[in-house]
Protein backbone atom coordinates (compact mmCIF):
# COMPACT_ATOMS: atom_id res chain seq x y z
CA UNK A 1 107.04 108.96 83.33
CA UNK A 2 107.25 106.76 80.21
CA UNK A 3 104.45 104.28 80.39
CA UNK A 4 106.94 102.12 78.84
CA UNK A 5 108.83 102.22 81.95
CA UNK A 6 108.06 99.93 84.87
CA UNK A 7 105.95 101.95 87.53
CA UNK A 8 105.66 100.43 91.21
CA UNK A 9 102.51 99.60 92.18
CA UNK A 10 102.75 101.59 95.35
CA UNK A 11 103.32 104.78 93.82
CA UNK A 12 100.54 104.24 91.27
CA UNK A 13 98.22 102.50 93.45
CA UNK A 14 98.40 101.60 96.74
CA UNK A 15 100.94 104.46 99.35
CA UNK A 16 99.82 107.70 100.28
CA UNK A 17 101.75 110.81 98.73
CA UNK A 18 102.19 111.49 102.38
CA UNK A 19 104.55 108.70 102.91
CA UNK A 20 105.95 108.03 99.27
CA UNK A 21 107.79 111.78 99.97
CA UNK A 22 109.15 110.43 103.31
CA UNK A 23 111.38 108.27 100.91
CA UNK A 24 111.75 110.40 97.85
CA UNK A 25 114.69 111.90 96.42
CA UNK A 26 113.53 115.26 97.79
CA UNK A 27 113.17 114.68 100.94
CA UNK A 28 116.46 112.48 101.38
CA UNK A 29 118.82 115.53 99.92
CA UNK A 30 116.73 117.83 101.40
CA UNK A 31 117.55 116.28 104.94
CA UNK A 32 121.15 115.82 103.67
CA UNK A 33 122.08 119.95 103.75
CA UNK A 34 119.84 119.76 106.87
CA UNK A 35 122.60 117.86 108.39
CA UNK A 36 125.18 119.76 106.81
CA UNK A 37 124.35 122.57 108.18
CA UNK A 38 123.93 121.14 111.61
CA UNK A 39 127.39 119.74 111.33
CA UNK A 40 128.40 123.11 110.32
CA UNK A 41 126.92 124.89 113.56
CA UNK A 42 127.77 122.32 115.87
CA UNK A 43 131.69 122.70 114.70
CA UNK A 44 131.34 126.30 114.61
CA UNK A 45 130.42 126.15 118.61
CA UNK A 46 133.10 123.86 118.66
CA UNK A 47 135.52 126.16 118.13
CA UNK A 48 136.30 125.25 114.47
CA UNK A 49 136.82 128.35 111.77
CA UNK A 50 133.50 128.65 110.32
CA UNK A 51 131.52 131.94 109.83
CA UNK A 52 127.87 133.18 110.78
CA UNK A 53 128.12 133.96 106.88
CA UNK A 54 129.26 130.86 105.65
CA UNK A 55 126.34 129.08 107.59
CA UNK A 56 123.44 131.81 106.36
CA UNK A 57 124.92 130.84 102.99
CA UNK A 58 124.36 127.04 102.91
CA UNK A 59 120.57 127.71 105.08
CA UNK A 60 119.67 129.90 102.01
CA UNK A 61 120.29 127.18 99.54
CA UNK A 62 118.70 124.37 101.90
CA UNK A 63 115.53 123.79 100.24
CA UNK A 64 116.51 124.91 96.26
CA UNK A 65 118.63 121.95 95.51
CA UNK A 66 120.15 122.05 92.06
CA UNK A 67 119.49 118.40 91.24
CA UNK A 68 120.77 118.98 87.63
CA UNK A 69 124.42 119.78 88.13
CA UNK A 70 124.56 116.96 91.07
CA UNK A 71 123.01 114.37 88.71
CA UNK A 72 125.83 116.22 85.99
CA UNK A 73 128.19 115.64 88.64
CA UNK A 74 127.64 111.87 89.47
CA UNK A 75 127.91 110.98 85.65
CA UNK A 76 131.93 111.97 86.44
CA UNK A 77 132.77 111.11 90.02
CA UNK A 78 129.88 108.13 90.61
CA UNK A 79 129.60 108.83 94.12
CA UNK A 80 126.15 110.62 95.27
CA UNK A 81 127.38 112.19 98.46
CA UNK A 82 130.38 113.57 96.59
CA UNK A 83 128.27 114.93 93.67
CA UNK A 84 125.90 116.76 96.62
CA UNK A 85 128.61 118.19 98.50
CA UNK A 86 129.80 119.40 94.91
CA UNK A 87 126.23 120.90 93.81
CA UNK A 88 125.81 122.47 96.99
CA UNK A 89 129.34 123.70 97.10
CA UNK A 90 128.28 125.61 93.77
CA UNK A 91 125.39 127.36 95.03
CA UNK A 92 127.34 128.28 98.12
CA UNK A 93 130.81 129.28 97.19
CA UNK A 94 131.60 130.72 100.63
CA UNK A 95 131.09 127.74 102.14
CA UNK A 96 132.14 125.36 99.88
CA UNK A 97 135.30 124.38 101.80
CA UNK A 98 133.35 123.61 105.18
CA UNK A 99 130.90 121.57 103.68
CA UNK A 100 130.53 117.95 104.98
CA UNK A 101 134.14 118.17 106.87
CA UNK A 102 135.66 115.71 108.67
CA UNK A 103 132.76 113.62 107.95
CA UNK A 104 132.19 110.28 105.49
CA UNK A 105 129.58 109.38 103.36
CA UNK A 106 127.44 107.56 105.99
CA UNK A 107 127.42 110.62 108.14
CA UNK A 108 124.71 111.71 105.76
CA UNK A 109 122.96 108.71 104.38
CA UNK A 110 122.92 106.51 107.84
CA UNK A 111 121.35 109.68 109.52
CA UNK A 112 119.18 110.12 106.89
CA UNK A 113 117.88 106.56 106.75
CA UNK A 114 117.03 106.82 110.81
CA UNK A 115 115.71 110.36 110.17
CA UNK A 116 113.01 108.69 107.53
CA UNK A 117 112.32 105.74 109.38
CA UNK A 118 111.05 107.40 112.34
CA UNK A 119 109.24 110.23 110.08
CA UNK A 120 107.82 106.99 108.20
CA UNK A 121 107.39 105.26 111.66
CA UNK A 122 105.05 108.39 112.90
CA UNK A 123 102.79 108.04 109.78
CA UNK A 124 102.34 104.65 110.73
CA UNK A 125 101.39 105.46 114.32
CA UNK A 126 98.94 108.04 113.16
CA UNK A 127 97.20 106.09 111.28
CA UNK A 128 97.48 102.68 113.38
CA UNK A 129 95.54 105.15 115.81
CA UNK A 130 92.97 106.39 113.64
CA UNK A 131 92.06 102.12 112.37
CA UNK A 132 92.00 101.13 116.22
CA UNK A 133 89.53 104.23 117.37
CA UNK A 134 87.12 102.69 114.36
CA UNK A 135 87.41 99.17 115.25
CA UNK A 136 86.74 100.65 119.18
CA UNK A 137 83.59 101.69 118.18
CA UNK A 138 82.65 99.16 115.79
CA UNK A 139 83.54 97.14 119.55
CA UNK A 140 81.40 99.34 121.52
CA UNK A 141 78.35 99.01 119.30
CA UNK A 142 78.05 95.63 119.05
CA UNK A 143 79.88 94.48 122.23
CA UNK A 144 76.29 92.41 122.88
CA UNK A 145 75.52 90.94 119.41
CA UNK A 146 75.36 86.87 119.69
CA UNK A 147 77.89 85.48 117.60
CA UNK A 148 79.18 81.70 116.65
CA UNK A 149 82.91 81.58 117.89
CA UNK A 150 85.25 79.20 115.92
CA UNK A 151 87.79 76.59 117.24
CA UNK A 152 89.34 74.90 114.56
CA UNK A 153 87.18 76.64 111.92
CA UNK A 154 84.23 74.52 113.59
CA UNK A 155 81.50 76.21 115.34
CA UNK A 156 82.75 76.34 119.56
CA UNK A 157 80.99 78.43 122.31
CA UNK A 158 79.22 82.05 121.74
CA UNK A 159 80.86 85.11 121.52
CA UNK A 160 79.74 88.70 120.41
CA UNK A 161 80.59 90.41 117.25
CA UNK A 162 82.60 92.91 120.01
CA UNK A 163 84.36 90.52 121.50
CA UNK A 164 85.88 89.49 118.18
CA UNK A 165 86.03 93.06 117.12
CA UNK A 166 88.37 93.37 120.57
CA UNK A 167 90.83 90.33 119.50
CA UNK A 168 91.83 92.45 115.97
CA UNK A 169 91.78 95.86 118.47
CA UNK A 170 94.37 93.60 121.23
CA UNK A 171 96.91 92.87 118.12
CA UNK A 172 96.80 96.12 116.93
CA UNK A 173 97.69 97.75 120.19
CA UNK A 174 100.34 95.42 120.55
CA UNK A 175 101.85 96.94 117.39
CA UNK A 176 100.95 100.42 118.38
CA UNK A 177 103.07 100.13 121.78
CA UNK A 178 106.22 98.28 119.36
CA UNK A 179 105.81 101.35 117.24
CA UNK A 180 105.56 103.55 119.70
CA UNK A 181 108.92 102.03 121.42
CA UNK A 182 110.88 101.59 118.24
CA UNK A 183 110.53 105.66 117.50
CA UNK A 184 111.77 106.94 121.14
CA UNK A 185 114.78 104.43 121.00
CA UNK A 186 116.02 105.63 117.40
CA UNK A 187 119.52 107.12 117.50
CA UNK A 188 121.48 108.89 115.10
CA UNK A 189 124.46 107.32 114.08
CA UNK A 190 125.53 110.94 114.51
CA UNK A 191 129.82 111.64 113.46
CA UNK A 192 131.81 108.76 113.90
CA UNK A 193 134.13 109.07 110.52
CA UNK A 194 135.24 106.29 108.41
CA UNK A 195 135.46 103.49 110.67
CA UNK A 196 133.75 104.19 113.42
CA UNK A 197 136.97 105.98 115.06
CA UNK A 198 136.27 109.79 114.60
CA UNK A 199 140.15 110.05 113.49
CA UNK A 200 139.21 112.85 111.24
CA UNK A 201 137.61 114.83 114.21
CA UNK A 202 140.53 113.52 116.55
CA UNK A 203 142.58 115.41 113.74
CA UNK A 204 140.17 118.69 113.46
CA UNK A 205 140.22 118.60 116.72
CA UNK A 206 143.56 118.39 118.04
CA UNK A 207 142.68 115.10 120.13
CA UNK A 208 139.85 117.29 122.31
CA UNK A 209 137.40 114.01 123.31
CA UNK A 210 135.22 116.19 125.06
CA UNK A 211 134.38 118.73 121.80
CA UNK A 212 133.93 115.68 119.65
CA UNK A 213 131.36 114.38 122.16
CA UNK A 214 129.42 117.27 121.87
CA UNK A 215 130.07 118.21 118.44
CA UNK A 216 127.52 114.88 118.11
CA UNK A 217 125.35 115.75 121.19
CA UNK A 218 124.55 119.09 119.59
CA UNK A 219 123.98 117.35 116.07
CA UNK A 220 121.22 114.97 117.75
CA UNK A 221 119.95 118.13 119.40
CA UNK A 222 119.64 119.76 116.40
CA UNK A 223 117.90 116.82 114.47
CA UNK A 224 115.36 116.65 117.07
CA UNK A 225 117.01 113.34 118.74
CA UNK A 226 118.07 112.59 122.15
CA UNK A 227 121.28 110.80 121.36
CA UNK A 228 123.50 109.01 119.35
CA UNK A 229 124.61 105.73 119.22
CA UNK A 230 127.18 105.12 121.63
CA UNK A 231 129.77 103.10 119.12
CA UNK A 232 129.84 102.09 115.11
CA UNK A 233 131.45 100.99 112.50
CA UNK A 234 131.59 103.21 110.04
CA UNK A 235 127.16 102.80 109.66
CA UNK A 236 124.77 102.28 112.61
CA UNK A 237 124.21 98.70 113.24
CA UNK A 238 121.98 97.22 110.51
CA UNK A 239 120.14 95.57 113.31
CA UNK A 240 118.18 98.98 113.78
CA UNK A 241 116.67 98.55 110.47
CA UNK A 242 115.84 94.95 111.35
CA UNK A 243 114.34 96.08 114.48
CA UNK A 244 111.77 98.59 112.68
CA UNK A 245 110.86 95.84 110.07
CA UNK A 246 110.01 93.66 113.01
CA UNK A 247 107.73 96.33 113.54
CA UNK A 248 106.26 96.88 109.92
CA UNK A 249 105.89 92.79 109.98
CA UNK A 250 103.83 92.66 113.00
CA UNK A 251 101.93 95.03 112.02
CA UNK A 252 101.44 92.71 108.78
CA UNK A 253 100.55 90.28 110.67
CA UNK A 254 97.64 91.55 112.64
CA UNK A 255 96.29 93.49 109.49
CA UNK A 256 96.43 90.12 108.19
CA UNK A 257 94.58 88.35 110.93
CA UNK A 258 91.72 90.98 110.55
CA UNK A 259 90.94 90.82 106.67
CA UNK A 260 91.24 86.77 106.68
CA UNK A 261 88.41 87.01 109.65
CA UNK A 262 86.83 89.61 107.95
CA UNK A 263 87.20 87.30 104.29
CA UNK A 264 85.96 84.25 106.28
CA UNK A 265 82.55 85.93 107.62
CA UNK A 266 81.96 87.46 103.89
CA UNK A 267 81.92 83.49 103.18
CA UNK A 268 79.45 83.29 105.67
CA UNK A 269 76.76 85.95 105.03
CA UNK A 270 77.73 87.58 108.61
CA UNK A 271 80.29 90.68 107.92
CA UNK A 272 81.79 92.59 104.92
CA UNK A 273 83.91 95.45 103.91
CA UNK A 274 81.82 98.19 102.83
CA UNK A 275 80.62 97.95 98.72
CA UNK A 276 80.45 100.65 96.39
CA UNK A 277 77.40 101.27 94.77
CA UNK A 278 79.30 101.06 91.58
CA UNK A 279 81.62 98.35 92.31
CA UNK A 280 81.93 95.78 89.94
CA UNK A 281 82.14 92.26 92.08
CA UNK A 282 83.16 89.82 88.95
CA UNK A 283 83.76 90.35 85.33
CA UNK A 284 81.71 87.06 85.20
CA UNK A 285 78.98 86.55 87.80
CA UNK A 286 77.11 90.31 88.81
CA UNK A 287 75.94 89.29 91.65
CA UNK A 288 79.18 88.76 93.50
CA UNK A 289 80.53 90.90 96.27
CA UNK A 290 83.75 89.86 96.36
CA UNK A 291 86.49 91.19 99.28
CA UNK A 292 88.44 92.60 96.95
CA UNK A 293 89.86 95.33 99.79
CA UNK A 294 90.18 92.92 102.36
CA UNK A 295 92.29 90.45 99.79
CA UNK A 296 94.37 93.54 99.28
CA UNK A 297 95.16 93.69 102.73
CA UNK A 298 96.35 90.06 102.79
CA UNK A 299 98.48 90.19 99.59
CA UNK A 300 100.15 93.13 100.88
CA UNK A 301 100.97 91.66 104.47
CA UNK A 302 101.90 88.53 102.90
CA UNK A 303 104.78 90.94 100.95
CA UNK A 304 105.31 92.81 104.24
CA UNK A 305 106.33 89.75 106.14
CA UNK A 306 108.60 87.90 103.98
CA UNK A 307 110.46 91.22 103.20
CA UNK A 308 110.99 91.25 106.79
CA UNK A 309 113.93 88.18 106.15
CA UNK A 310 115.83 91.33 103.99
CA UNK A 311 117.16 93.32 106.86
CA UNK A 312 117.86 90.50 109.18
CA UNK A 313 119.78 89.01 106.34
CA UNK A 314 121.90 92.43 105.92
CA UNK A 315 122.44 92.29 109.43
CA UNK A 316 123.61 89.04 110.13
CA UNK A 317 126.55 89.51 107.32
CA UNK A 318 127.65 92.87 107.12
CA UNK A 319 131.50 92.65 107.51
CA UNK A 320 133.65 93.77 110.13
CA UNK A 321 133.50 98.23 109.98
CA UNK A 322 130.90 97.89 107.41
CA UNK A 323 130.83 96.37 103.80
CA UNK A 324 128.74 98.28 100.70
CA UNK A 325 126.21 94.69 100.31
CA UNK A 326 123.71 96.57 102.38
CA UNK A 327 123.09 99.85 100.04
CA UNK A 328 121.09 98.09 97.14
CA UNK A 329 118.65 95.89 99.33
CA UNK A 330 118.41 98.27 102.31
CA UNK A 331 116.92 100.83 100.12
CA UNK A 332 114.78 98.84 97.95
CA UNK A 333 113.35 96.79 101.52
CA UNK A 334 112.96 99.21 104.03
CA UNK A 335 111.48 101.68 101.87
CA UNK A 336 108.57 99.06 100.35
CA UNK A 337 107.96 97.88 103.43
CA UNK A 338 106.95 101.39 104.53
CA UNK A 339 104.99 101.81 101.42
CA UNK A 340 103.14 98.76 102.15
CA UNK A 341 102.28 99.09 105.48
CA UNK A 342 101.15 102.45 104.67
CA UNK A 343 99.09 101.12 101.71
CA UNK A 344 97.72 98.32 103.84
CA UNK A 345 96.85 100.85 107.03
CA UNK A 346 95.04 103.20 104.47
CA UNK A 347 93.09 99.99 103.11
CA UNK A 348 91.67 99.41 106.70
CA UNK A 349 90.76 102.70 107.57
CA UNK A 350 88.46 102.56 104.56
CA UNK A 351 87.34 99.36 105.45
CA UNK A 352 87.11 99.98 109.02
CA UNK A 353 84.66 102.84 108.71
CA UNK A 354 82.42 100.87 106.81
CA UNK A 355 81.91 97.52 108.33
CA UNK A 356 78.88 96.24 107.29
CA UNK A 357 77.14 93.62 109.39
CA UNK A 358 74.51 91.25 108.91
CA UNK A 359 72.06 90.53 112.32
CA UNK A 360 69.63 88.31 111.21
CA UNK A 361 72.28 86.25 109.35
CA UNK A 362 74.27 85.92 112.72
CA UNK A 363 71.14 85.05 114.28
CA UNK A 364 70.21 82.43 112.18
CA UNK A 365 73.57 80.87 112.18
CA UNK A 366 73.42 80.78 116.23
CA UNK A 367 70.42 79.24 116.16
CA UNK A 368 71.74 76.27 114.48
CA UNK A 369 74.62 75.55 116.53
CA UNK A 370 72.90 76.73 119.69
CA UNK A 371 70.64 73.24 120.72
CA UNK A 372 73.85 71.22 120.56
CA UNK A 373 75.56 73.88 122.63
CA UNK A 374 72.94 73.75 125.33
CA UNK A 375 72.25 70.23 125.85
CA UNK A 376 74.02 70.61 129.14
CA UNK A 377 71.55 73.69 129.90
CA UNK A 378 68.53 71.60 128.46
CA UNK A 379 69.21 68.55 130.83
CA UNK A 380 70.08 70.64 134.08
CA UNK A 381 66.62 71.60 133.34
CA UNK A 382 64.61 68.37 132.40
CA UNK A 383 66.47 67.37 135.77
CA UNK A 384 64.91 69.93 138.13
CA UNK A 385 61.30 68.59 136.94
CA UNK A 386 61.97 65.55 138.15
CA UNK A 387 64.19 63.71 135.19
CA UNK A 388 67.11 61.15 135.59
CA UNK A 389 70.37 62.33 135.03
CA UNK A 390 71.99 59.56 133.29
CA UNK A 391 68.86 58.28 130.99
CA UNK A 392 68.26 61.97 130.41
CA UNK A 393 72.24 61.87 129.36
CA UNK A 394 72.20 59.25 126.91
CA UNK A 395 68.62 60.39 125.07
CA UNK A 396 70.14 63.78 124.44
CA UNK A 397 73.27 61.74 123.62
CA UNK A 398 71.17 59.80 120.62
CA UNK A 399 69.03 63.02 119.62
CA UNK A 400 72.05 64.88 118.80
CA UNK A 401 73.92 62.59 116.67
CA UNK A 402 70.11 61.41 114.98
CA UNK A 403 69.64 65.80 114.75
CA UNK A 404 73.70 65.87 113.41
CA UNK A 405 72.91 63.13 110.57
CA UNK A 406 69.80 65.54 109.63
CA UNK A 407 72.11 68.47 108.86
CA UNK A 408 75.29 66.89 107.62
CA UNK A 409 73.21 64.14 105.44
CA UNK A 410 70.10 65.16 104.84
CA UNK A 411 71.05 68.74 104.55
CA UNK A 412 68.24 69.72 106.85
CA UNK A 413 67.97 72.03 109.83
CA UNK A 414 68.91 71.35 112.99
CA UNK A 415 65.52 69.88 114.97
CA UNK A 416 67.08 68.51 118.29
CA UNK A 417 64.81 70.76 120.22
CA UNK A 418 61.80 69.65 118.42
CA UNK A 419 63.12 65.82 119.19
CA UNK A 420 63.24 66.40 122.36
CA UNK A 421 59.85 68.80 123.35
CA UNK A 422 58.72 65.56 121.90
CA UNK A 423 60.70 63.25 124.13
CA UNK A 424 58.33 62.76 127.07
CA UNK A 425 61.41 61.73 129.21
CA UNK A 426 62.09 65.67 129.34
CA UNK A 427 59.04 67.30 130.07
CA UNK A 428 60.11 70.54 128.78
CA UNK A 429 57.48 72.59 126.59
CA UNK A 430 58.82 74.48 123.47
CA UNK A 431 58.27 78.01 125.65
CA UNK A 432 60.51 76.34 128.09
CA UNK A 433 63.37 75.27 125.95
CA UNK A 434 63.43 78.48 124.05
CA UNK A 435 64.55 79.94 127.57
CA UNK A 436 66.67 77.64 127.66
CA UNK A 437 68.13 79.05 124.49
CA UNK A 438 68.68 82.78 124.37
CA UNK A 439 71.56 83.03 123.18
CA UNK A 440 72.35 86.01 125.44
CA UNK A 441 72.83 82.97 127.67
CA UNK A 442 75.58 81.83 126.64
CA UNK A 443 78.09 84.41 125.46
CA UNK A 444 79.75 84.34 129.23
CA UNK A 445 81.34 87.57 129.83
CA UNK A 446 82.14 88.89 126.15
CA UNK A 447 80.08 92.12 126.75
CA UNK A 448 81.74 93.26 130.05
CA UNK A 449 85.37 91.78 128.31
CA UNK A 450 84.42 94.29 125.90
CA UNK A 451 83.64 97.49 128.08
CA UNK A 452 86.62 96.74 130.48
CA UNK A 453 88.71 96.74 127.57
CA UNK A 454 87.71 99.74 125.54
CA UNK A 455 87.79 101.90 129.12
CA UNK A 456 90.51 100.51 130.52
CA UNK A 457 93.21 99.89 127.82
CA UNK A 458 92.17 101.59 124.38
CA UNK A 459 90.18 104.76 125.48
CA UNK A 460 93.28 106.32 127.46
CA UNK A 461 95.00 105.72 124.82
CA UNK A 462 92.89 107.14 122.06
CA UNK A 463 91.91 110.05 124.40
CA UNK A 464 95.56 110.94 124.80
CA UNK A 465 96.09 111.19 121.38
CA UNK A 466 92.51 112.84 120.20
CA UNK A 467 93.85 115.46 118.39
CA UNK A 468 95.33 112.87 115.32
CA UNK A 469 91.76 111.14 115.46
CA UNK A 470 89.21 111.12 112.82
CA UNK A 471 91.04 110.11 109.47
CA UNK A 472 89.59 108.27 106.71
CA UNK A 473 90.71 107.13 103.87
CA UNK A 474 89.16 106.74 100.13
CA UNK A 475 90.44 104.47 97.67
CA UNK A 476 91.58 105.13 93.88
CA UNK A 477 91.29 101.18 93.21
């Protein structure tokens, strides 16, 4: 290509090859004389006048698509389907007259489009497997790790680096089970003619209900689907393609959710994404390790879910049998949004097998939470040797806020436990209070949470599906 011409960004950078041919030009034609020729058998067994030979001719020429004298064509007649059925017609002169009949333009292209979205949609799957069997073990192997949780951004109760490891892992299966849902209720629109009636099959036909209904029964068959849908317009309901966005946007979303965690403990010394030894961090500062990967992922999602308004907008104001205000968008929208799911799945695979954590960090940052945490802990204590509730109360009330002003103002560390081993009111030792604090203590059930989970929910899961495990992904850029 001209680099004069504009390139997308996903083709050049971001989407596998993998799923950039689920929506190429190839593949689209390609699956275009697929469904030709499984109109052509199914009307065959219908009873319709159409020879083994005419049907050997047009599976010879399935694959070897003479794009030249279609695109030739097109310049004439501006009409793609028309300008197919002509190329192929060329290439199969026997068959010529039994190609695409009784059927309209959407009998191809709708098909098609639900014939790509679930290929697309199985990509997406795979690989939404592979991320969630890293971030499972990432779960597993620190399911007991101390960690600050965050309410409000502010430092709350103890969790583990599992536990939060589980909460991405939870979204993600969420989107895996949508996924999973959205590709065993696609239908083909399958051969309902012009406006939905199937007058032209009514007229090939002779009025015989029963052979039109399995004309389209042995279509699906053929196509690998279980059905069609049961009534159209003249295209499948554009609510389908809203439906499978839905999906692509949640999945947005929780990728999202992960790299702005993951962005948020870079900030604080505790996690990042893997860093290449080479990697340049900032044209200005070296010593920057910047998320670049993790940014990715949020730009991308951030694309993902406001794309997601496209199809629902389609939807809500396609007119009557069908109107042509859907062709332009719909393939533009649905196809990106594929593209950038699969960019942003292939991002977190790399990033996912790579997660680089930082103990003593965590551990430090614990510690300085931790002695306001445990003043309940540290006064249960003081009370058992003999202390007073209430006075004990109010002096850990005073040595918090006097300890609080120390960090926020002086820009000190936190020394409540030294105030109060030196508070005789308490007579706790230091060995005592350091009991008091391990932070092991205090991170409630997070590592059985995490074991339950992983055995119970994402291991059957992962297990069941084994044999599509162990991806990973490098990155051009």
């Amino acid at each position: 290509m001209s680099k004069n011409n504009y390139e997308s960004p996903f083709c050049t950078r971001y989407a596998s090859e993998e799923m950039q041919y689920v929506f190429s030009p190839d593949n689209k034609f390609k699956t275009w004389r697929k469904l030709w020729i499984a109109l052509a058998k199914a009307e065959q067994r219908q009873g319709l006048g159409i020879t083994d030979e005419q049907i050997a001719e047009l599976e010879a020429h399935a694959e070897d698509i003479n794009y030249d004298v279609a695109q030739a064509r097109e310049k004439e007649c501006r009409h793609d389907v028309m300008s197919h059925v002509y190329a192929y017609g060329v290439q199969c002169p026997h068959a010529k007259g039994i190609i695409h009949l009784g059927a309209t333009s959407c009998y191809v292209g709708d098909n098609t489009d639900i014939i790509l979205m679930r290929q697309g949609l199985t990509i997406v799957r795979r690989k939404l497997l592979n991320v969630i069997s890293l971030l499972a073990a990432f779960a597993d192997r620190y399911k007991d790790m101390p960690a600050l949780a965050y309410t409000h951004l502010q430092p709350a109760q103890l969790t583990t680096v599992g536990k939060r490891a589980t909460l991405w892992i939870n979204e993600l299966m969420m989107d895996l089970e949508e996924t999973e849902y959205r590709i065993a209720h696609l239908k083909l629109l399958g051969s309902k003619g012009t406006t939905g009636t199937q007058a032209s099959f009514v007229e090939l036909f002779e009025g015989n209900g029963e052979k039109i209904k399995a004309l389209e029964e042995d279509i699906a068959k053929q196509m690998g689907f279980d059905a069609v849908v049961p009534v159209s317009g003249q295209t499948y309901s554009r609510k389908v393609d809203s439906f499978v966005m839905n999906v692509l946007a949640g999945i947005a979303q929780s990728a999202s959710k992960f790299s702005n965690d993951l962005r948020l403990l870079a900030n604080f010394k505790e996690m990042e994404e893997p860093f290449e030894a080479q990697q340049i961090g900032s044209s200005a500062m070296p010593y920057k390790r910047n998320p670049m990967r993790s940014e990715r992922i949020t730009s991308l999602s951030r694309y993902v879910m406001s794309n997601s308004l496209n199809p629902q907008f389609t939807a809500a104001t396609q007119w009557f049998e069908r109107t042509l205000d859907d062709s332009a968008n719909k393939r533009i929208a649905m196809a990106e949004a594929f593209l950038a799911v699969d960019a942003i799945l292939k991002i977190m695979l790399n990033v996912c097998d790579g997660l680089v954590v930082y103990p003593k960090v965590i551990a430090q940052r614990v510690m300085r939470e931790l002695p306001f945490m445990a003043t309940e802990n540290i006064m249960m204590s003081a009370v058992k040797k003999g202390g007073d509730r209430q006075e004990l109360h109010e002096r850990l009330r005073q040595h918090s806020i006097a300890a609080a002003n120390v960090v926020k103002q002086e820009g000190g560390e936190n020394d409540l436990i030294q105030r109060v081993c030196q508070d005789p009111a308490f007579g706790l030792t230091r060995e005592e209070l350091e009991k008091v604090l391990e932070p092991k203590m205090f991170i409630g059930r997070s590592s059985d949470q995490v074991k339950e989970y992983l055995q119970e929910f994402v291991n059957p899961v992962l297990e069941a599906n084994r044999d599509l495990l162990g991806e990973r992904a490098q990155l051009s850029v």
